[in-house]
C-alpha atoms as a PDB file:
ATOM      1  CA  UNK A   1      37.559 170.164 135.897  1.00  0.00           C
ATOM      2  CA  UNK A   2      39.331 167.815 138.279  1.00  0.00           C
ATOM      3  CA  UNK A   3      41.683 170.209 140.633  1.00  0.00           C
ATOM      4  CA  UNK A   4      44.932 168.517 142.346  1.00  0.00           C
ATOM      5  CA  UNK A   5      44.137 169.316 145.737  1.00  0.00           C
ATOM      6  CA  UNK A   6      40.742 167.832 145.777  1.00  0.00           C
ATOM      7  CA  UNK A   7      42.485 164.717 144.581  1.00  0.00           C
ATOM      8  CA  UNK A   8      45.348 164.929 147.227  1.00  0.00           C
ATOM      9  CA  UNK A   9      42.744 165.670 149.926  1.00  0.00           C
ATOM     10  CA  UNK A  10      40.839 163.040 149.030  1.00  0.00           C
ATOM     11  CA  UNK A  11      43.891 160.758 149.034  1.00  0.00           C
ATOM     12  CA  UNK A  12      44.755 162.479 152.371  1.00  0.00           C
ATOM     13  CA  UNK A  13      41.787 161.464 153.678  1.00  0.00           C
ATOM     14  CA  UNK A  14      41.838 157.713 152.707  1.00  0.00           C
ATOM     15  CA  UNK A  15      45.332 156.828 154.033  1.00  0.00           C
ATOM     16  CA  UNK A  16      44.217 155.167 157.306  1.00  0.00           C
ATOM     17  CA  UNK A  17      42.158 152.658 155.939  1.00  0.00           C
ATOM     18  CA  UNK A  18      44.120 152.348 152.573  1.00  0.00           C
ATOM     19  CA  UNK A  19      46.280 149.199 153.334  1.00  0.00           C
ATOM     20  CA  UNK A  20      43.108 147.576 154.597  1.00  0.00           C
ATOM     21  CA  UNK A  21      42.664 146.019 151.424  1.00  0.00           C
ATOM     22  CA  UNK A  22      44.336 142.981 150.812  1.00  0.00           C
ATOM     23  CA  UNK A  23      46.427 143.696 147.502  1.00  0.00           C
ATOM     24  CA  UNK A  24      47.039 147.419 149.276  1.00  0.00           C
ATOM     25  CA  UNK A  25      48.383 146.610 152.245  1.00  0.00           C
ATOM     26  CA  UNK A  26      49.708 143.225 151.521  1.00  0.00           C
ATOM     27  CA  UNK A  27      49.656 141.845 154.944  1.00  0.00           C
ATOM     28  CA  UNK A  28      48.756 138.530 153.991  1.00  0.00           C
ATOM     29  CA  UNK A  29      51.651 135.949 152.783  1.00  0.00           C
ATOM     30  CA  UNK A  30      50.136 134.684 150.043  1.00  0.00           C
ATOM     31  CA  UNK A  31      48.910 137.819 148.230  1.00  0.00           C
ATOM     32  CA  UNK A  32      52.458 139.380 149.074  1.00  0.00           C
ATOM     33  CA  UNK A  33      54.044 136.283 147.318  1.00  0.00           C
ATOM     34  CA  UNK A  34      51.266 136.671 144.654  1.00  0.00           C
ATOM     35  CA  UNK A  35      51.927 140.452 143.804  1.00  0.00           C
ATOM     36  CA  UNK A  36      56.134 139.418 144.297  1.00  0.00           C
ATOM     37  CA  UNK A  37      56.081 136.744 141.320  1.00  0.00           C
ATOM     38  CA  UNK A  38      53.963 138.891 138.952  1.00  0.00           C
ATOM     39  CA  UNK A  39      56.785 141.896 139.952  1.00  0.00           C
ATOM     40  CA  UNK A  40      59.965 139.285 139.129  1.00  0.00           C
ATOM     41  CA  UNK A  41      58.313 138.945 135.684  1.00  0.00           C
ATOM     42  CA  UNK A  42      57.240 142.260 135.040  1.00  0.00           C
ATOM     43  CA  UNK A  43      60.448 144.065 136.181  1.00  0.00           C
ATOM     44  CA  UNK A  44      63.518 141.405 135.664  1.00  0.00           C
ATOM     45  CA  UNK A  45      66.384 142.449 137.967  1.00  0.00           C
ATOM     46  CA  UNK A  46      68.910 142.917 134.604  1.00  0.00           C
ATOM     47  CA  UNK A  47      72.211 143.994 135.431  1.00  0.00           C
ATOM     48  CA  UNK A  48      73.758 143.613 139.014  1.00  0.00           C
ATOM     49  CA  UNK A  49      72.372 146.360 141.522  1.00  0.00           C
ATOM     50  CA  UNK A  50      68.645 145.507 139.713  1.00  0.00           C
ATOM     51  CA  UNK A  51      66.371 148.314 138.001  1.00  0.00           C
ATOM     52  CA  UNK A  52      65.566 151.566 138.069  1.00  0.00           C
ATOM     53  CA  UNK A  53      61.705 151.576 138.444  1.00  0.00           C
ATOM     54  CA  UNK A  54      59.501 154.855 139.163  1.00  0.00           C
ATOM     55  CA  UNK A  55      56.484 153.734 141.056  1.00  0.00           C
ATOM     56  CA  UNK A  56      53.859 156.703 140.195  1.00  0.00           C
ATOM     57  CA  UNK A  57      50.804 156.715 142.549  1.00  0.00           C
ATOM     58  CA  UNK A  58      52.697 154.871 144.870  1.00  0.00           C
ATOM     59  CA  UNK A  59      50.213 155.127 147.505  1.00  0.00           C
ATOM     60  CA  UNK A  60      51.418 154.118 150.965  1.00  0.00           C
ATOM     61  CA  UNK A  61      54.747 152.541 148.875  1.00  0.00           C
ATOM     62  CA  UNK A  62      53.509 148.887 149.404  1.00  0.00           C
ATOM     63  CA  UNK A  63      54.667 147.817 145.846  1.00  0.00           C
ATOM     64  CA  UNK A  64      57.459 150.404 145.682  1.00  0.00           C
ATOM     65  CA  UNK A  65      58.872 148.480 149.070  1.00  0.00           C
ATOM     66  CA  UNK A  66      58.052 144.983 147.613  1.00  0.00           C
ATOM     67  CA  UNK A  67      60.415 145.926 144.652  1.00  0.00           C
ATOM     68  CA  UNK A  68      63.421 147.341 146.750  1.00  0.00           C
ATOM     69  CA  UNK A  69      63.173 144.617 148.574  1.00  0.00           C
ATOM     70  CA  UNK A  70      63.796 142.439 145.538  1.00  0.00           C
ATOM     71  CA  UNK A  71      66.760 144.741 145.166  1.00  0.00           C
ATOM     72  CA  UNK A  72      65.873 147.249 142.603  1.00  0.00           C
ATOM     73  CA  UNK A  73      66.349 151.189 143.014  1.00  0.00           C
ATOM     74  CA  UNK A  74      62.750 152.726 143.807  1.00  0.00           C
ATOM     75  CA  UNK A  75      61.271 155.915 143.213  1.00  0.00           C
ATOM     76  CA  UNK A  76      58.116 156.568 144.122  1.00  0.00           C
ATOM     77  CA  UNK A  77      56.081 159.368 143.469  1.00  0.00           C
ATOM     78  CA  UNK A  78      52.476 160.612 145.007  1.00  0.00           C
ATOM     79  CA  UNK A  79      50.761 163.464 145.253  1.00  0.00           C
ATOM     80  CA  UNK A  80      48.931 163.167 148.571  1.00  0.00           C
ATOM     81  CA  UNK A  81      51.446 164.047 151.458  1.00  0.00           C
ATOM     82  CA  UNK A  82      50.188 161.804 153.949  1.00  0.00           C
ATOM     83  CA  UNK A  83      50.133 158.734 151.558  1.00  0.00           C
ATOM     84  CA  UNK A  84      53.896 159.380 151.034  1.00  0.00           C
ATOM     85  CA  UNK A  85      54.455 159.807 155.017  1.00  0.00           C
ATOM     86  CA  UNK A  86      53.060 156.593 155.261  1.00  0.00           C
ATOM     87  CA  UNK A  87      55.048 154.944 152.394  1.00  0.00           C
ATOM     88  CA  UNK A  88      58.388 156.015 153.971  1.00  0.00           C
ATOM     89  CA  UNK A  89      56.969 154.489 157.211  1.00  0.00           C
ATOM     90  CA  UNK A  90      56.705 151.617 155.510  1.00  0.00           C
ATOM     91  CA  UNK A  91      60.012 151.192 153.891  1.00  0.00           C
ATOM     92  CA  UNK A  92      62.168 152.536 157.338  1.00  0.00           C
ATOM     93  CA  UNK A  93      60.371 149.367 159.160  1.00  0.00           C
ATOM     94  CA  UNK A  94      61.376 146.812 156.162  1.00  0.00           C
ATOM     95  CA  UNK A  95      65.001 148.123 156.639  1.00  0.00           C
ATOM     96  CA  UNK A  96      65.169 149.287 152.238  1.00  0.00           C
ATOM     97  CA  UNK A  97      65.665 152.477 150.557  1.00  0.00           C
ATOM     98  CA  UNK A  98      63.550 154.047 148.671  1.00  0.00           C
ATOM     99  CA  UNK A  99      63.341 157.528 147.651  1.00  0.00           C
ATOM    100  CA  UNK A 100      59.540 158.843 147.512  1.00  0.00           C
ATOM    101  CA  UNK A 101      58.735 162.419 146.431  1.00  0.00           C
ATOM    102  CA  UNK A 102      55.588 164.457 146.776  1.00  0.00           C
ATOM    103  CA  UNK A 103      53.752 165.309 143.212  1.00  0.00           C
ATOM    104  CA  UNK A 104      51.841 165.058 140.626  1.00  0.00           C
ATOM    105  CA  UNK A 105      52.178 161.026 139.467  1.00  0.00           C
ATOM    106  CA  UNK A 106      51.036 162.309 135.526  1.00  0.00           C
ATOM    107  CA  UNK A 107      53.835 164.689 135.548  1.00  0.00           C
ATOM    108  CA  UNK A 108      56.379 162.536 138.116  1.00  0.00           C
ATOM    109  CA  UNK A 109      58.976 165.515 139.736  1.00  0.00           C
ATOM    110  CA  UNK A 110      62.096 163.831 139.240  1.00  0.00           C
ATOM    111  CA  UNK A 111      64.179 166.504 137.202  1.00  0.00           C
ATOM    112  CA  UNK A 112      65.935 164.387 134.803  1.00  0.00           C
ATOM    113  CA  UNK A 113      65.904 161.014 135.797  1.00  0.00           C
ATOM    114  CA  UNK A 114      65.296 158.315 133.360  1.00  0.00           C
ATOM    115  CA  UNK A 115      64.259 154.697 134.229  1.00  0.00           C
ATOM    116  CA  UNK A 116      64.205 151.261 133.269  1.00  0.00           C
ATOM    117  CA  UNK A 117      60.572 150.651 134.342  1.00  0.00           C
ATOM    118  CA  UNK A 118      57.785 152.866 134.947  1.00  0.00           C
ATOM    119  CA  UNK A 119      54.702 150.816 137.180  1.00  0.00           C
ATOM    120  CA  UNK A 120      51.304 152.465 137.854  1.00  0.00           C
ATOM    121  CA  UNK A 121      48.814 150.279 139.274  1.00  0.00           C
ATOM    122  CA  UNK A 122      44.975 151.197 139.435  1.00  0.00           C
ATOM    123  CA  UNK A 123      45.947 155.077 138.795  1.00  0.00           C
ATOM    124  CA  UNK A 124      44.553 155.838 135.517  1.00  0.00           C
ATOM    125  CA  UNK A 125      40.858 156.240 136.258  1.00  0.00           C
ATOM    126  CA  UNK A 126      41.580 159.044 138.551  1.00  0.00           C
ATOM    127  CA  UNK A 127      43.895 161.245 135.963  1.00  0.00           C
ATOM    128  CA  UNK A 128      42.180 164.353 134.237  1.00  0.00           C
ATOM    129  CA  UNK A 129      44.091 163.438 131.298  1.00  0.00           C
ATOM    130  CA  UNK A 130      45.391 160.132 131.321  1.00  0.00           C
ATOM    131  CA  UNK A 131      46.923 160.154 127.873  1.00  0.00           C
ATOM    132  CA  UNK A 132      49.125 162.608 128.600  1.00  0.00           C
ATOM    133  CA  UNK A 133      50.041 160.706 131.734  1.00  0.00           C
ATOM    134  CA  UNK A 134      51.297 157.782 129.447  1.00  0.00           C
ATOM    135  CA  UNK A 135      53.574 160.064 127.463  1.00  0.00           C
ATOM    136  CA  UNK A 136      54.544 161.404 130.274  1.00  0.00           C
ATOM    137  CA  UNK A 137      56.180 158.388 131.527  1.00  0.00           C
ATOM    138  CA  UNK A 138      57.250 156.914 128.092  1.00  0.00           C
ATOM    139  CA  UNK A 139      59.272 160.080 128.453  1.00  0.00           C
ATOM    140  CA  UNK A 140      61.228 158.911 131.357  1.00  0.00           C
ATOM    141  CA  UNK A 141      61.771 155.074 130.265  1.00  0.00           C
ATOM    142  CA  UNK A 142      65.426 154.734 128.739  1.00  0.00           C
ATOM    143  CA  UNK A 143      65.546 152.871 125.492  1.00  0.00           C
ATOM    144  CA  UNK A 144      64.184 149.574 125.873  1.00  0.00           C
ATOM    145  CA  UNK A 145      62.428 150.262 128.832  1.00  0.00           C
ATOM    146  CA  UNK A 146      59.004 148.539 130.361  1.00  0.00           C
ATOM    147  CA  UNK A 147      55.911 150.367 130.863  1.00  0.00           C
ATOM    148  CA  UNK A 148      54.211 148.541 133.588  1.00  0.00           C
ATOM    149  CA  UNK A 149      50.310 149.562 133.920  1.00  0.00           C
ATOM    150  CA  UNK A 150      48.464 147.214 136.203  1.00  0.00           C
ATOM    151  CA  UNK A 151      44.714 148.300 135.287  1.00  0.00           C
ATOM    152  CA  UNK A 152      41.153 147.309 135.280  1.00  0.00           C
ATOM    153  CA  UNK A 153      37.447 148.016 134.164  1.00  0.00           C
ATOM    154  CA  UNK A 154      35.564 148.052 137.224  1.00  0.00           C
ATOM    155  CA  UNK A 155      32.064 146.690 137.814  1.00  0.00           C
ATOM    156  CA  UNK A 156      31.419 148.850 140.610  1.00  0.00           C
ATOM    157  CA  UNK A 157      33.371 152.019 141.348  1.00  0.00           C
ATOM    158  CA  UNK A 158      37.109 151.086 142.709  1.00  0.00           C
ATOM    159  CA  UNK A 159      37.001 152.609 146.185  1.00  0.00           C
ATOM    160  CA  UNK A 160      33.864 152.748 148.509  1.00  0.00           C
ATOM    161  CA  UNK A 161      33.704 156.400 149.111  1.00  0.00           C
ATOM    162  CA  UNK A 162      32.856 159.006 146.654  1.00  0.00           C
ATOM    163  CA  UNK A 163      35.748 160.541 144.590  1.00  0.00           C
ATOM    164  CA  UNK A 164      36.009 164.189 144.014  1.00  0.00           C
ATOM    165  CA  UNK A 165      33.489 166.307 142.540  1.00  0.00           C
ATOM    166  CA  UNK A 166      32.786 166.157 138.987  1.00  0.00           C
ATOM    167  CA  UNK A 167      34.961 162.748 138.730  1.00  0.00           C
ATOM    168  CA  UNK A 168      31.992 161.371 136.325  1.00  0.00           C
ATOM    169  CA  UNK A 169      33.568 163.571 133.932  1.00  0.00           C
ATOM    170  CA  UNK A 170      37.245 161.915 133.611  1.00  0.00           C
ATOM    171  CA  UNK A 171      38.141 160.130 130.768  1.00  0.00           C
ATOM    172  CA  UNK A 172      38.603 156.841 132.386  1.00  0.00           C
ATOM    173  CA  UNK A 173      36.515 157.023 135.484  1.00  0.00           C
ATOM    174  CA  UNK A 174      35.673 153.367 136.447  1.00  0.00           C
ATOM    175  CA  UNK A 175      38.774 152.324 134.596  1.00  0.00           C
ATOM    176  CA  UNK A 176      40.109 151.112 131.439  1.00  0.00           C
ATOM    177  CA  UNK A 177      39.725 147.987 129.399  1.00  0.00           C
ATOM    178  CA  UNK A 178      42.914 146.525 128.048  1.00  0.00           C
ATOM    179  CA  UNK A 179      41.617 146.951 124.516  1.00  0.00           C
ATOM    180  CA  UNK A 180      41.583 150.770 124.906  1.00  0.00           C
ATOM    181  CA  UNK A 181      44.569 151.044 126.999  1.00  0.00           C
ATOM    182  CA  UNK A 182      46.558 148.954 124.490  1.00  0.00           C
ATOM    183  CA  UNK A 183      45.196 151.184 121.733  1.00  0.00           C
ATOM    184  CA  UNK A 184      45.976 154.707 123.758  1.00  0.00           C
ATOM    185  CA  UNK A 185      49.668 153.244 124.294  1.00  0.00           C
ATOM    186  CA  UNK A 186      50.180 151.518 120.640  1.00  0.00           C
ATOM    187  CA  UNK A 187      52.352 154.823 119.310  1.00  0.00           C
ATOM    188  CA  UNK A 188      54.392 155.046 122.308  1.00  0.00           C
ATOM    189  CA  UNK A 189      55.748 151.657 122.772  1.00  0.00           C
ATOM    190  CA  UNK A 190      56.624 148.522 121.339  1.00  0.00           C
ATOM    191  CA  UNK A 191      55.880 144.516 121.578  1.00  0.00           C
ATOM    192  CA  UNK A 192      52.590 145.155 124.171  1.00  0.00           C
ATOM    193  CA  UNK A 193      51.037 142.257 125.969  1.00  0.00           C
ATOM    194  CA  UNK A 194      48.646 141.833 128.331  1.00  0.00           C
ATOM    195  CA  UNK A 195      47.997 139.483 130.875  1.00  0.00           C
ATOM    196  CA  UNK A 196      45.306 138.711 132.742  1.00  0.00           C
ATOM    197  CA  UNK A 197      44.955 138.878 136.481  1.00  0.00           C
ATOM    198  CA  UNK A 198      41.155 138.526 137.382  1.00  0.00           C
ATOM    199  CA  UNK A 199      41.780 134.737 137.130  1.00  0.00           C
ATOM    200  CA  UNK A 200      43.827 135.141 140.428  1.00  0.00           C
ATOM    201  CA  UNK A 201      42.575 135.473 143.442  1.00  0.00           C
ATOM    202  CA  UNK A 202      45.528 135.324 145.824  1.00  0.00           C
ATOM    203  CA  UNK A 203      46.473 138.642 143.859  1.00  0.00           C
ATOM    204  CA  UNK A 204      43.256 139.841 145.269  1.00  0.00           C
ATOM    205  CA  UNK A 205      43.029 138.602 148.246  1.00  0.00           C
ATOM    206  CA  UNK A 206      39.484 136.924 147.040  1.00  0.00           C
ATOM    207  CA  UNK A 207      37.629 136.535 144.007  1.00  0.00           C
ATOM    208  CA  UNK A 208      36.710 139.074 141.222  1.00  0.00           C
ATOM    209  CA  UNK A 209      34.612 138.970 138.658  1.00  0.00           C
ATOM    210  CA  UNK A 210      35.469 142.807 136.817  1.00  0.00           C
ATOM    211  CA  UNK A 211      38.333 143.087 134.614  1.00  0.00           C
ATOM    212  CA  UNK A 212      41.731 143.278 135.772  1.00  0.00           C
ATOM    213  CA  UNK A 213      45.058 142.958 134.295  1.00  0.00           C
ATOM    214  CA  UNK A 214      48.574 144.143 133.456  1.00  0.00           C
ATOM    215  CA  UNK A 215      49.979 145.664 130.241  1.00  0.00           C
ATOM    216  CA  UNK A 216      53.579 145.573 130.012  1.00  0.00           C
ATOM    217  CA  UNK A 217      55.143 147.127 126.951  1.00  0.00           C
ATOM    218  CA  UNK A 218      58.652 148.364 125.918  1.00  0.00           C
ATOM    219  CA  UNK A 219      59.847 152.056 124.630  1.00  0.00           C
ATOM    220  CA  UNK A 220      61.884 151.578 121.667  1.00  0.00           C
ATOM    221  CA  UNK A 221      65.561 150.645 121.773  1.00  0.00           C
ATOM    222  CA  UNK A 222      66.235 153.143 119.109  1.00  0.00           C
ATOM    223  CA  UNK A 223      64.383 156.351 118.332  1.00  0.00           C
ATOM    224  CA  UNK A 224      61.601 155.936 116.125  1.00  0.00           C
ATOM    225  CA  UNK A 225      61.763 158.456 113.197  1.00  0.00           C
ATOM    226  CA  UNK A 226      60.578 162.223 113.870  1.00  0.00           C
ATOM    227  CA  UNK A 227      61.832 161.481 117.273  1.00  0.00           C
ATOM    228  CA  UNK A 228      58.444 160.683 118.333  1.00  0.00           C
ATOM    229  CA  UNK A 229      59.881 158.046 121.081  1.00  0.00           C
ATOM    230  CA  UNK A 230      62.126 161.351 122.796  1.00  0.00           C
ATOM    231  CA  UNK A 231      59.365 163.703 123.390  1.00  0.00           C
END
């Protein structure tokens, strides 16, 4: 089994080279603009004051700073301490708020909060049980909420250095196709789509030839019978 800290140390561990990759760090104008367009369709600003979005695996808060800049309320959660240090490094130099919180991203710490969009991008292949991880934050979407999960099947694995012992053995390890994703997330939501992003390289900051692409989906408005969409 999978243990939290070997996945926070290893997280740890990767944080000074993390935002070398182009759609981590950012740093180049066009993939920023990229990655901002796909976020203004993915997360609409709504009413005045924009969204309430939980960023889980938030990483070094790249996307979780892209969004309050676009003027939505961010929270974004992590569970390796130094990748959080990092993100609120990031977001005091961009002059934005955003609240990030050390924890567990499948379980996000945030007491009772409820949102209007949950993101995760490239996070499920590392869970120990991502399907639980998906309830988990259909959980915390308020009625009519998005579930944004930015995912991929990977040709090769999806970071250069080995991941934690006995990672072979998680459910999702090299990633998800959208097929199976779709089909693990049919119960919770409503009107799924997803949309292809391996045809974009300024997303990318190059060429890719794996599969990669978002699946945005809504929690019901109103509870489903049973109750199903409140647990």
């Amino acid at each position: 089994m999978v243990g939290m800290n070997e996945i926070a140390a290893y997280w740890d561990a990767a944080v000074s080279a993390f935002d070398d990759e182009p759609d981590h760090g950012l740093r180049d104008a066009r993939v920023r603009a990229a990655w901002a367009r796909r976020l203004d369709d993915w997360i609409p600003s709504g009413a005045p004051g924009g969204a309430d979005v939980l960023d889980v695996g938030c990483g070094t808060g790249t996307l979780s700073v892209l969004l309050a800049e676009r003027g939505h309320r961010v929270t974004g959660v992590d569970v390796a301490p130094r990748m959080v240090a990092a993100a609120e490094e990031k977001a005091e130099a961009a002059g934005v708020a955003v609240t990030f919180v050390v924890g567990d991203a499948a379980a996000p710490p945030v007491g009772a909060g409820r949102f209007d969009a949950v993101l995760a991008r490239h996070l499920l292949w590392t869970l120990p049980d991502p399907t639980a991880a998906l309830r988990a934050w259909a959980g915390r979407l308020r009625p009519g909420g998005r579930l944004v999960l930015v995912e991929g099947r990977w040709r090769q694995s999806a970071t250069a250095r080995p991941y934690v012992p006995e990672a072979a053995a998680l459910p999702w390890h090299g990633g998800v196709t959208a097929t199976e994703l779709a089909l693990a997330v049919t119960p919770l939501v409503e009107d799924i789509s997803v949309e292809e992003l391996d045809d974009d390289p300024d997303l990318w900051g190059k060429p890719v030839d794996d599969e990669r692409y978002a699946l945005v989906a809504r929690v019901p408005r109103q509870p489903r019978r049973g109750g199903e969409a409140d647990r």
